[in-house]
PDB file of N, CA and C in Angstrom:
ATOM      1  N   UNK A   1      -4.407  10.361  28.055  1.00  0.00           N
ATOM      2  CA  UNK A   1      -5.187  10.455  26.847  1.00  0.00           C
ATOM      3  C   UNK A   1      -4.885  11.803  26.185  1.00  0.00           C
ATOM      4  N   UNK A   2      -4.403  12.083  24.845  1.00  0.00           N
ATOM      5  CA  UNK A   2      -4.669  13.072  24.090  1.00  0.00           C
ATOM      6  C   UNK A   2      -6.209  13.172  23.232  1.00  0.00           C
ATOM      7  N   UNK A   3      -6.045  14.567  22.841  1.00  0.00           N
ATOM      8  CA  UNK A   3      -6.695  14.843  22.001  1.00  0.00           C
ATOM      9  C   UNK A   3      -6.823  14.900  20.455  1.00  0.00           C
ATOM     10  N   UNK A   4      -7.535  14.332  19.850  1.00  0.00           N
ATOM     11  CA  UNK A   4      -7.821  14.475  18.397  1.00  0.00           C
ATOM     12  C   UNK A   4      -6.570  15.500  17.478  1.00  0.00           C
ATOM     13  N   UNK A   5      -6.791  16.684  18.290  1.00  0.00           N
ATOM     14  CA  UNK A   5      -5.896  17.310  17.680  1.00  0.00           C
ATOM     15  C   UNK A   5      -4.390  17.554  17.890  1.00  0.00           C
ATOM     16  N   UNK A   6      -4.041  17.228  18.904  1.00  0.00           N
ATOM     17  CA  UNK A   6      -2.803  17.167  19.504  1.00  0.00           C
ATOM     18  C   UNK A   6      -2.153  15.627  18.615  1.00  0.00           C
ATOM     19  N   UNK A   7      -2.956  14.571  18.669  1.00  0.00           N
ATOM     20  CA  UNK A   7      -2.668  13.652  17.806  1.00  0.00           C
ATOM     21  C   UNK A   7      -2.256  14.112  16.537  1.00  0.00           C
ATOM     22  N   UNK A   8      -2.902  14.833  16.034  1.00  0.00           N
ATOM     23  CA  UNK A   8      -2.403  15.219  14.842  1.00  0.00           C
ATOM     24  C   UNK A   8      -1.443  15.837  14.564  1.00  0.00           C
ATOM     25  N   UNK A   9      -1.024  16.681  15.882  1.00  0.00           N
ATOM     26  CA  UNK A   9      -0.170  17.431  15.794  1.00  0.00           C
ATOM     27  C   UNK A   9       1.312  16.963  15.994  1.00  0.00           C
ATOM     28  N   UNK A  10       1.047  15.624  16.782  1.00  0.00           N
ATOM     29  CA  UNK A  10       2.775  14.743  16.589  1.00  0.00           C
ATOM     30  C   UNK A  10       2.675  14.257  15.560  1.00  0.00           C
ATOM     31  N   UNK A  11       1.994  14.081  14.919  1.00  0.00           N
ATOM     32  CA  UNK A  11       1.702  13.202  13.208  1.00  0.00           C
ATOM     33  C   UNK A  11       2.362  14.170  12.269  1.00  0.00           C
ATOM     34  N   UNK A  12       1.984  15.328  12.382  1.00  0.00           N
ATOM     35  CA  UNK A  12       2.414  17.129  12.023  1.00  0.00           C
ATOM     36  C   UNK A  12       4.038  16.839  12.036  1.00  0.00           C
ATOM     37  N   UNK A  13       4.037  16.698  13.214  1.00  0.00           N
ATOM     38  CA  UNK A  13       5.935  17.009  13.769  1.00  0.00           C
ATOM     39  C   UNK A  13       6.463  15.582  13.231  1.00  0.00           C
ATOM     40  N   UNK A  14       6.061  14.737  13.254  1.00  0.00           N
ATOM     41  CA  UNK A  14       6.862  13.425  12.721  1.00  0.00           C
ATOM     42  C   UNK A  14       7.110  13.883  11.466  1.00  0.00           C
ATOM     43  N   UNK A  15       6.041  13.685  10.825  1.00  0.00           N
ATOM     44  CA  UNK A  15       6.042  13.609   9.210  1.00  0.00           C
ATOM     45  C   UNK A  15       6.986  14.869   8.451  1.00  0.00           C
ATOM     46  N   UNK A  16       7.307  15.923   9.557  1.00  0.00           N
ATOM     47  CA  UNK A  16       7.804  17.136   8.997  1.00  0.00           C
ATOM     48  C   UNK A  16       9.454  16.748   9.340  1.00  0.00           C
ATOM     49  N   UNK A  17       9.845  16.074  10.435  1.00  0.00           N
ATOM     50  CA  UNK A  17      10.917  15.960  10.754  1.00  0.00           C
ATOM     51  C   UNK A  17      11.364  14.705   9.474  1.00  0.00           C
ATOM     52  N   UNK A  18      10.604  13.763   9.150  1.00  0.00           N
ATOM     53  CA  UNK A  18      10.903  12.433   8.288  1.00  0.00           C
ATOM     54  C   UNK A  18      11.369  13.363   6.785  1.00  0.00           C
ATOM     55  N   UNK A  19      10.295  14.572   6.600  1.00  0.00           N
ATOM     56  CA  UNK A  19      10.475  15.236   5.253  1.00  0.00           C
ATOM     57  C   UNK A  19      12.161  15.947   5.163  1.00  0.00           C
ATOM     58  N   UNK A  20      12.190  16.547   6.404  1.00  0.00           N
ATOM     59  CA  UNK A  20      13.394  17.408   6.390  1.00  0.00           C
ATOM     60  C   UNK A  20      14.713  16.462   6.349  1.00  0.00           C
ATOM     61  N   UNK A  21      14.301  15.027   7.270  1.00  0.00           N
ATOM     62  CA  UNK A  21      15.889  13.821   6.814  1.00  0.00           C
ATOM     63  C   UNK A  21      15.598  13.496   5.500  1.00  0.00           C
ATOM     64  N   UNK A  22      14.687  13.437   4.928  1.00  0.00           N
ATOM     65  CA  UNK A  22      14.652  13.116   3.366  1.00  0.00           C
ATOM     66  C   UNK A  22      15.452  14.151   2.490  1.00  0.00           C
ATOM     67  N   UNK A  23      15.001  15.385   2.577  1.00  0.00           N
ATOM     68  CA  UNK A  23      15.812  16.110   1.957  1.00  0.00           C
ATOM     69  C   UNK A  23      17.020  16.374   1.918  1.00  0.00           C
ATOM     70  N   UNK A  24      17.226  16.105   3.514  1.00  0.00           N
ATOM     71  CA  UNK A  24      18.862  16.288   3.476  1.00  0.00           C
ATOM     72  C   UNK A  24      19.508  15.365   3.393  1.00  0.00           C
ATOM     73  N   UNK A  25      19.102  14.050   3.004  1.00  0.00           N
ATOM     74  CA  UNK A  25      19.669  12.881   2.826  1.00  0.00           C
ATOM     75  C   UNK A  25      19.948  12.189   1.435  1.00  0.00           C
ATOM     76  N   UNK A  26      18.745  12.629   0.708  1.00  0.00           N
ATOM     77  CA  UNK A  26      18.135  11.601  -0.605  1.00  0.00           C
ATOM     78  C   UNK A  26      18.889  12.293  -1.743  1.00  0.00           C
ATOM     79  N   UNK A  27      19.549  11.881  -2.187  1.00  0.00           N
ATOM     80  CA  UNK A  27      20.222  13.024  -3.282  1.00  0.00           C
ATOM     81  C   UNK A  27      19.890  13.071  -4.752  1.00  0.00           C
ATOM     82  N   UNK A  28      18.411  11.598  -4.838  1.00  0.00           N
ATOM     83  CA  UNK A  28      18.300  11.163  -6.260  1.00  0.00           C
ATOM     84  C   UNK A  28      16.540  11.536  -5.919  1.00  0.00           C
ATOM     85  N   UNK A  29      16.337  11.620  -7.467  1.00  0.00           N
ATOM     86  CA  UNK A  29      14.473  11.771  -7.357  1.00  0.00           C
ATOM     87  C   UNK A  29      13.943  10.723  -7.060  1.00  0.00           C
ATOM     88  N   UNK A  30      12.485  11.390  -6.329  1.00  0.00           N
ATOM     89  CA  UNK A  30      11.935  10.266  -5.616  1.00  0.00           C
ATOM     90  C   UNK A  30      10.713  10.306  -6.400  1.00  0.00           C
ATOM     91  N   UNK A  31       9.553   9.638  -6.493  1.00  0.00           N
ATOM     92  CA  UNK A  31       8.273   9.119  -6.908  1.00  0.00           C
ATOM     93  C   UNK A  31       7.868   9.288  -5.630  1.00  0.00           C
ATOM     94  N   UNK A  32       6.249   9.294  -5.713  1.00  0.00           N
ATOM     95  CA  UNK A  32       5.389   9.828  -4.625  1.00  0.00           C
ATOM     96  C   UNK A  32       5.390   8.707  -3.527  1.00  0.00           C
ATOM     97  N   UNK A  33       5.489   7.695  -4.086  1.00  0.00           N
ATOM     98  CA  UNK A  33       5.357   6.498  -3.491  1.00  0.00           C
ATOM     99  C   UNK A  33       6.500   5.664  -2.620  1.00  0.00           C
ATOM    100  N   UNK A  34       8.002   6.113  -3.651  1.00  0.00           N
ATOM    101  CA  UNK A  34       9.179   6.182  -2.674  1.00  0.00           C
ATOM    102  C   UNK A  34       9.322   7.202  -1.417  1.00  0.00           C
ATOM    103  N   UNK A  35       8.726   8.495  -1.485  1.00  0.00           N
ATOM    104  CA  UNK A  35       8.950   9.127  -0.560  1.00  0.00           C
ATOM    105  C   UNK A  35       7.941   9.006   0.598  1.00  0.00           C
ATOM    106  N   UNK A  36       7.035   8.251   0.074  1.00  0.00           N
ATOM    107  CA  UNK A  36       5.912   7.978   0.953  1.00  0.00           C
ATOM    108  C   UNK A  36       6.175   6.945   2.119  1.00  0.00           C
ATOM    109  N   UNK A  37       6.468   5.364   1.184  1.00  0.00           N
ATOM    110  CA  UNK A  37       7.881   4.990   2.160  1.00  0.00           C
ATOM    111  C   UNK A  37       8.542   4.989   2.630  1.00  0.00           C
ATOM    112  N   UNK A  38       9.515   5.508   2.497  1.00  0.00           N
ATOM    113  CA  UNK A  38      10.718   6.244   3.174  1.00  0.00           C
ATOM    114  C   UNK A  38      10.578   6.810   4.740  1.00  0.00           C
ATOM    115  N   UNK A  39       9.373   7.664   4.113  1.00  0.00           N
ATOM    116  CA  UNK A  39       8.996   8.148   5.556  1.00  0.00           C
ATOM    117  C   UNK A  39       8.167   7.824   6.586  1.00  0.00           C
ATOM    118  N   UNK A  40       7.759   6.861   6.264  1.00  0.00           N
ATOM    119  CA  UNK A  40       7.217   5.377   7.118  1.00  0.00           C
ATOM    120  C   UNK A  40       8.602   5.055   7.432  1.00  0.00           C
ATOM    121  N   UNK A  41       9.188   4.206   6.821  1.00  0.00           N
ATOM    122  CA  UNK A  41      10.284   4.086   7.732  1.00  0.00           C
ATOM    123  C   UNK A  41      11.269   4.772   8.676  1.00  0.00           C
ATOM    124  N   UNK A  42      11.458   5.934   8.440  1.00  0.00           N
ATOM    125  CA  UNK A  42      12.394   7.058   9.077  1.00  0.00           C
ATOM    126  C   UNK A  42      11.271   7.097  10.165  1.00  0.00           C
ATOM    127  N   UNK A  43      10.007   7.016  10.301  1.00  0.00           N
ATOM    128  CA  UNK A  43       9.310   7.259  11.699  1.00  0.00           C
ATOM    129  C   UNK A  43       9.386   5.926  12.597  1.00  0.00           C
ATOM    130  N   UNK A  44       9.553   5.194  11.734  1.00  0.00           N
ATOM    131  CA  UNK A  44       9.681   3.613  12.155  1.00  0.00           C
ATOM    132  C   UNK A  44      10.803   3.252  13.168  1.00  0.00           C
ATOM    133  N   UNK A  45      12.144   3.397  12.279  1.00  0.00           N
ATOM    134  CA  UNK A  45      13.596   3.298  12.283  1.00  0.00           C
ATOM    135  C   UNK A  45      14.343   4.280  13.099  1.00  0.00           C
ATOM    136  N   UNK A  46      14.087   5.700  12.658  1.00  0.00           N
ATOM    137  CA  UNK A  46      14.807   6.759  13.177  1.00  0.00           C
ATOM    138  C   UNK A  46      15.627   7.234  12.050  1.00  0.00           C
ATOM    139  N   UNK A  47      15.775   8.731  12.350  1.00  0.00           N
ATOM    140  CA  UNK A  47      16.701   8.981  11.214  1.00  0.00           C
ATOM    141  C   UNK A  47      18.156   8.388  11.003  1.00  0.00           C
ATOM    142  N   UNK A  48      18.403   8.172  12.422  1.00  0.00           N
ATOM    143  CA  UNK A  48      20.058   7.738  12.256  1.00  0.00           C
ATOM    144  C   UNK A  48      20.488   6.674  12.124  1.00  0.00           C
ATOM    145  N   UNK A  49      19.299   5.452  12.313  1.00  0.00           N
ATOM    146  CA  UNK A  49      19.196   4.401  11.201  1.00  0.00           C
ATOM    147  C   UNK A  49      19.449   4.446   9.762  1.00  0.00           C
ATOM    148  N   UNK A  50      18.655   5.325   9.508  1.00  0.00           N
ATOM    149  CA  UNK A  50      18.734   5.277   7.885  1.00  0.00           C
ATOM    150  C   UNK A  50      19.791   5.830   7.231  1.00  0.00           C
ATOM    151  N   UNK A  51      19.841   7.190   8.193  1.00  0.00           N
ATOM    152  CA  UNK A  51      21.202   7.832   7.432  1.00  0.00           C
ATOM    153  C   UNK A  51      22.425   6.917   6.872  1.00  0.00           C
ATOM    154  N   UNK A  52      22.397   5.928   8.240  1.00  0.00           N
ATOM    155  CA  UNK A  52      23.706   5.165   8.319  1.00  0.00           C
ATOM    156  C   UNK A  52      23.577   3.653   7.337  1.00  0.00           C
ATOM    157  N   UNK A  53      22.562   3.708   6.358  1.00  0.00           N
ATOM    158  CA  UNK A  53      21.788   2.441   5.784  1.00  0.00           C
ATOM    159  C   UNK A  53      22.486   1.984   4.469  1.00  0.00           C
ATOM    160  N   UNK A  54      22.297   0.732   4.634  1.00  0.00           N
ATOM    161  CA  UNK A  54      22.403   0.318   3.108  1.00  0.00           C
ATOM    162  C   UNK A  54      20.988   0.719   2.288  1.00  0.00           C
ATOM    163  N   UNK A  55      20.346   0.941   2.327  1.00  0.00           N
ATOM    164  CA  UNK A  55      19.264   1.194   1.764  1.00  0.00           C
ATOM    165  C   UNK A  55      19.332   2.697   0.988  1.00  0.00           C
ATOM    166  N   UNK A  56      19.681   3.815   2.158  1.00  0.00           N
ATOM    167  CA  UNK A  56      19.998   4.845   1.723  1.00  0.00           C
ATOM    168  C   UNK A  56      21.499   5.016   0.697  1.00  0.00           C
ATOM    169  N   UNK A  57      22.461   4.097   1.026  1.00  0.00           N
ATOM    170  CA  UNK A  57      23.399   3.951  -0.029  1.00  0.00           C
ATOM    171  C   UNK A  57      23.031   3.845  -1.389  1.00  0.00           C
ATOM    172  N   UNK A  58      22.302   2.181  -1.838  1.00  0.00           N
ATOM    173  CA  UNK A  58      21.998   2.070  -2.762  1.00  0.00           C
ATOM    174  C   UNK A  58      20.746   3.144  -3.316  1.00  0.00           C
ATOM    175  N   UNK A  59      20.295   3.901  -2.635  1.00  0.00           N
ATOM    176  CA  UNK A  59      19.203   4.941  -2.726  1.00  0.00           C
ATOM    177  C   UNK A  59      20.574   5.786  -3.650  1.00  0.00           C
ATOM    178  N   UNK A  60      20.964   6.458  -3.441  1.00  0.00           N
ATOM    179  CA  UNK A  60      21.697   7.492  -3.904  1.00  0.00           C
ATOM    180  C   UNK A  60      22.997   7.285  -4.692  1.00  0.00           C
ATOM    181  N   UNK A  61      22.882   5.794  -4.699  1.00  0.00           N
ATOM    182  CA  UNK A  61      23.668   5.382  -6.146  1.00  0.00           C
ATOM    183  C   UNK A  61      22.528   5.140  -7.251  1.00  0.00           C
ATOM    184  N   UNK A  62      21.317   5.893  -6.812  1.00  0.00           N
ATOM    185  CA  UNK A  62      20.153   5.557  -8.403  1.00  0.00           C
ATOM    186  C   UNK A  62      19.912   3.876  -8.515  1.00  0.00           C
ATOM    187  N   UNK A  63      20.333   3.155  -7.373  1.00  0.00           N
ATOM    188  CA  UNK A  63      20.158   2.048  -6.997  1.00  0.00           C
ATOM    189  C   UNK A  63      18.905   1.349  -6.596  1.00  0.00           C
ATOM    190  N   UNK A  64      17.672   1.809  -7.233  1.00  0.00           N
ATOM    191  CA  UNK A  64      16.263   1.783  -7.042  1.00  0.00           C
ATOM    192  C   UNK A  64      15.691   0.501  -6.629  1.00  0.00           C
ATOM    193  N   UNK A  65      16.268  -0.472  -7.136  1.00  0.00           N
ATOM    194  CA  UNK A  65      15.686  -1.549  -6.893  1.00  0.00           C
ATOM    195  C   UNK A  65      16.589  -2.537  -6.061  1.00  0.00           C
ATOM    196  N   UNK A  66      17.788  -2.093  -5.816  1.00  0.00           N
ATOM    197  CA  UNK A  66      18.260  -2.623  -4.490  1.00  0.00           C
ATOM    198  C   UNK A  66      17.917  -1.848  -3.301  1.00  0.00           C
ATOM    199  N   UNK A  67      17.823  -1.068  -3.508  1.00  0.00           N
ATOM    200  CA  UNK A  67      17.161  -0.214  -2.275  1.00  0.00           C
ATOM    201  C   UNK A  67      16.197  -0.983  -1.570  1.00  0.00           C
ATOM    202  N   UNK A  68      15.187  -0.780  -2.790  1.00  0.00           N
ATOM    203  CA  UNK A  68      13.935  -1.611  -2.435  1.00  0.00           C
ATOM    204  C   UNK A  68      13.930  -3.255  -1.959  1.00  0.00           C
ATOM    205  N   UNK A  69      15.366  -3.495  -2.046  1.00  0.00           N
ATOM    206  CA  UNK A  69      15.155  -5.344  -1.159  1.00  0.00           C
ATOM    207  C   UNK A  69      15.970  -5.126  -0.103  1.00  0.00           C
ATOM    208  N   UNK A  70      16.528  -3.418   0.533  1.00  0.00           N
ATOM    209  CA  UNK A  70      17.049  -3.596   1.488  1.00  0.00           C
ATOM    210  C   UNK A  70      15.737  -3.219   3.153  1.00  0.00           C
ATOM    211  N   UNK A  71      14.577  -2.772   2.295  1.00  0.00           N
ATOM    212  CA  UNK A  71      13.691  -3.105   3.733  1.00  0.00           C
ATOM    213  C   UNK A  71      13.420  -4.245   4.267  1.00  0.00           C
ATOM    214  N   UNK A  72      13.504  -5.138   3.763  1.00  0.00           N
ATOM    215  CA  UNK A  72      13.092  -6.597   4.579  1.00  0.00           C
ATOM    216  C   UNK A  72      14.283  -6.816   5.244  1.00  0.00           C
ATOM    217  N   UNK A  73      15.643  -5.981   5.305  1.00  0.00           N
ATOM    218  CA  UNK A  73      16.959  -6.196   6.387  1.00  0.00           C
ATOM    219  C   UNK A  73      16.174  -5.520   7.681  1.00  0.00           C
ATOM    220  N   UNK A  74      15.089  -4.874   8.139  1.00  0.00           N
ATOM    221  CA  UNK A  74      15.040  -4.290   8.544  1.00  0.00           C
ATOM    222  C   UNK A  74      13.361  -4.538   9.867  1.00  0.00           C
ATOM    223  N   UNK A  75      13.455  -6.507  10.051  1.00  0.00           N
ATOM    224  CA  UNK A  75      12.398  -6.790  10.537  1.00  0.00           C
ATOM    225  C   UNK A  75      12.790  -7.402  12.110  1.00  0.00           C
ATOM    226  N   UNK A  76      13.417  -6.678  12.757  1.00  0.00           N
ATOM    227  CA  UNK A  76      14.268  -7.231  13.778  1.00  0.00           C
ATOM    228  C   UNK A  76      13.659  -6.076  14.618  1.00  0.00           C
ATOM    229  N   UNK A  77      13.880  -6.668  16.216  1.00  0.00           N
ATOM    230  CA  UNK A  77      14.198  -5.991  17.070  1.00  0.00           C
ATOM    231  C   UNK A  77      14.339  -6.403  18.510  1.00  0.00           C
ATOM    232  N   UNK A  78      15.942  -5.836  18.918  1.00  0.00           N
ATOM    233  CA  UNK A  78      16.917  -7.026  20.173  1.00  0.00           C
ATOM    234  C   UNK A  78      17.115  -8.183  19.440  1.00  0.00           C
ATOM    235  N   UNK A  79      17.092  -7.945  18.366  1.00  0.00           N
ATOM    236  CA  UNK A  79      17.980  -9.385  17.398  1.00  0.00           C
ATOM    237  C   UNK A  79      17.038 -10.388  16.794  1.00  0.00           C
ATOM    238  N   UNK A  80      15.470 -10.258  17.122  1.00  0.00           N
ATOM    239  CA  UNK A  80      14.591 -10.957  17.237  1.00  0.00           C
ATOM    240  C   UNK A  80      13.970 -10.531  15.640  1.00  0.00           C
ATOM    241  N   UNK A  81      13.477 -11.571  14.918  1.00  0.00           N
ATOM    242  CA  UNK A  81      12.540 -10.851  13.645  1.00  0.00           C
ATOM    243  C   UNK A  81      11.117 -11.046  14.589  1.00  0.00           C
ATOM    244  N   UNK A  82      10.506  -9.902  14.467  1.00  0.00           N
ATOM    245  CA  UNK A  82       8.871  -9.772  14.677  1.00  0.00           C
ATOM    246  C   UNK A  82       8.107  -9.465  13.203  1.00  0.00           C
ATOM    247  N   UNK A  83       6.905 -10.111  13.383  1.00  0.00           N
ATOM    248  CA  UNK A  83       6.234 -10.476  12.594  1.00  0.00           C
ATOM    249  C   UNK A  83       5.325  -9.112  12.259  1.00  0.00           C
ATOM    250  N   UNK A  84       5.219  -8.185  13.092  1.00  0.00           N
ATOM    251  CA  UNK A  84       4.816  -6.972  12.789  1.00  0.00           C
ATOM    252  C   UNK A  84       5.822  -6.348  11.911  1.00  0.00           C
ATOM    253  N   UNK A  85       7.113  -6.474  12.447  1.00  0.00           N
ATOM    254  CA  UNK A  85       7.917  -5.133  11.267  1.00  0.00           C
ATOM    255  C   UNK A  85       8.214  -5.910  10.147  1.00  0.00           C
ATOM    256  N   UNK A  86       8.078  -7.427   9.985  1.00  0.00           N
ATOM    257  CA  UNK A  86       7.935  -7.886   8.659  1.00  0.00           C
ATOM    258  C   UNK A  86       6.759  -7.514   7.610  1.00  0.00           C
ATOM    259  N   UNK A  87       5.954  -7.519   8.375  1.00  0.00           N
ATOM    260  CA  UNK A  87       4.365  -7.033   7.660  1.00  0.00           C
ATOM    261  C   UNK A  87       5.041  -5.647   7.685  1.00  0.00           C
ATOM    262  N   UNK A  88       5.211  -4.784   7.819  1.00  0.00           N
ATOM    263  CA  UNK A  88       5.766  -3.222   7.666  1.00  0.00           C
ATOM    264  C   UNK A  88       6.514  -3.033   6.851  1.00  0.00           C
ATOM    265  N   UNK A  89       7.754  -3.923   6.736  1.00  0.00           N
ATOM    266  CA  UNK A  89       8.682  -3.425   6.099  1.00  0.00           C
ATOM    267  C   UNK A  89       8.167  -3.731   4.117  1.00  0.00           C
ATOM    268  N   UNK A  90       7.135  -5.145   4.509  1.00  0.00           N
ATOM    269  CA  UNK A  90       6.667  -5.622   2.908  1.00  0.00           C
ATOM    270  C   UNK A  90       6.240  -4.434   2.738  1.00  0.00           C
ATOM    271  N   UNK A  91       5.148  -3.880   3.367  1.00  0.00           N
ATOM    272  CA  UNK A  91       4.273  -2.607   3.462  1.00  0.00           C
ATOM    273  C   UNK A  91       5.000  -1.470   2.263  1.00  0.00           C
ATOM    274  N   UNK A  92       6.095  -1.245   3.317  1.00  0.00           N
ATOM    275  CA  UNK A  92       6.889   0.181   2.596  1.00  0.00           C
ATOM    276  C   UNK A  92       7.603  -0.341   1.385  1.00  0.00           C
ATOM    277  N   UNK A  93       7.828  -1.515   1.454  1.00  0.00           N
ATOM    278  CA  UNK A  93       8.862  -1.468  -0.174  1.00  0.00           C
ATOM    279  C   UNK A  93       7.692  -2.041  -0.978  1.00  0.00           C
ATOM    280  N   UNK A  94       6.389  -2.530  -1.269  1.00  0.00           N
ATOM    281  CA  UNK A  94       5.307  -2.588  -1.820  1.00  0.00           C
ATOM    282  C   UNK A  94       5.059  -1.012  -1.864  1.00  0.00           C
ATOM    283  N   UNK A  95       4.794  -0.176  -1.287  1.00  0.00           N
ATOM    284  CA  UNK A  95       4.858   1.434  -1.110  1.00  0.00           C
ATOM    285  C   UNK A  95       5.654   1.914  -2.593  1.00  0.00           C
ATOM    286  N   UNK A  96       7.058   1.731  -1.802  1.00  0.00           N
ATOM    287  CA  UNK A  96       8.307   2.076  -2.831  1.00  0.00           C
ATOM    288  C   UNK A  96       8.422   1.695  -4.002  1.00  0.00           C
ATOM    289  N   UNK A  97       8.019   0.315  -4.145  1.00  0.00           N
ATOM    290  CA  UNK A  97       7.961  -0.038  -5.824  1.00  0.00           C
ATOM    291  C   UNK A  97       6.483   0.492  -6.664  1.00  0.00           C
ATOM    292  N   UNK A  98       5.504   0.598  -6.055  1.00  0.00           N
ATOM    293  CA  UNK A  98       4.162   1.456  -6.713  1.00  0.00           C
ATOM    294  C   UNK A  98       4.666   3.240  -7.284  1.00  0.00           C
TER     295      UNK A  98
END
């Protein structure tokens, strides 16, 4: 069991590590709501998922709205679609397009 605050404090370190692959990744402006996404997914995914993404491609070709239909590539796991990272992934690109 942790504590209240220690919880917060990997929440702290996630969200700071998701900010720092954003920056060094994203090369086009973001809206509050794209970056808000984003970094739901990078905690989700991992950074070296994304780095290596079609998502982040069309991200930085100003590709805004293909971007945004490349999270639903992204509801798998061991090859399997789960019904949780489908509900997630709508999540973040509903996120991304607000």
């Amino acid at each position: 069991m942790i504590t209240e605050q220690q919880a917060e404090d990997f929440l702290h370190d996630d969200l700071t590590f998701a900010y720092a692959t954003l920056e060094r990744l994203v090369k086009v402006p973001l809206t509050q709501g794209q970056f808000d996404a984003l970094c739901s997914f990078i905690f989700n995914c991992g950074s070296g998922n994304f780095s290596g993404s079609t998502l982040l491609k069309k991200l930085n070709q100003g590709d805004y709205a293909g971007a945004a239909e490349e999270f639903s590539r992204w509801d798998k796991a061991a090859g399997k679609v789960m019904k949780g990272l489908t509900k997630r992934r709508a999540s973040e690109q509903q996120m991304f397009l607000s």
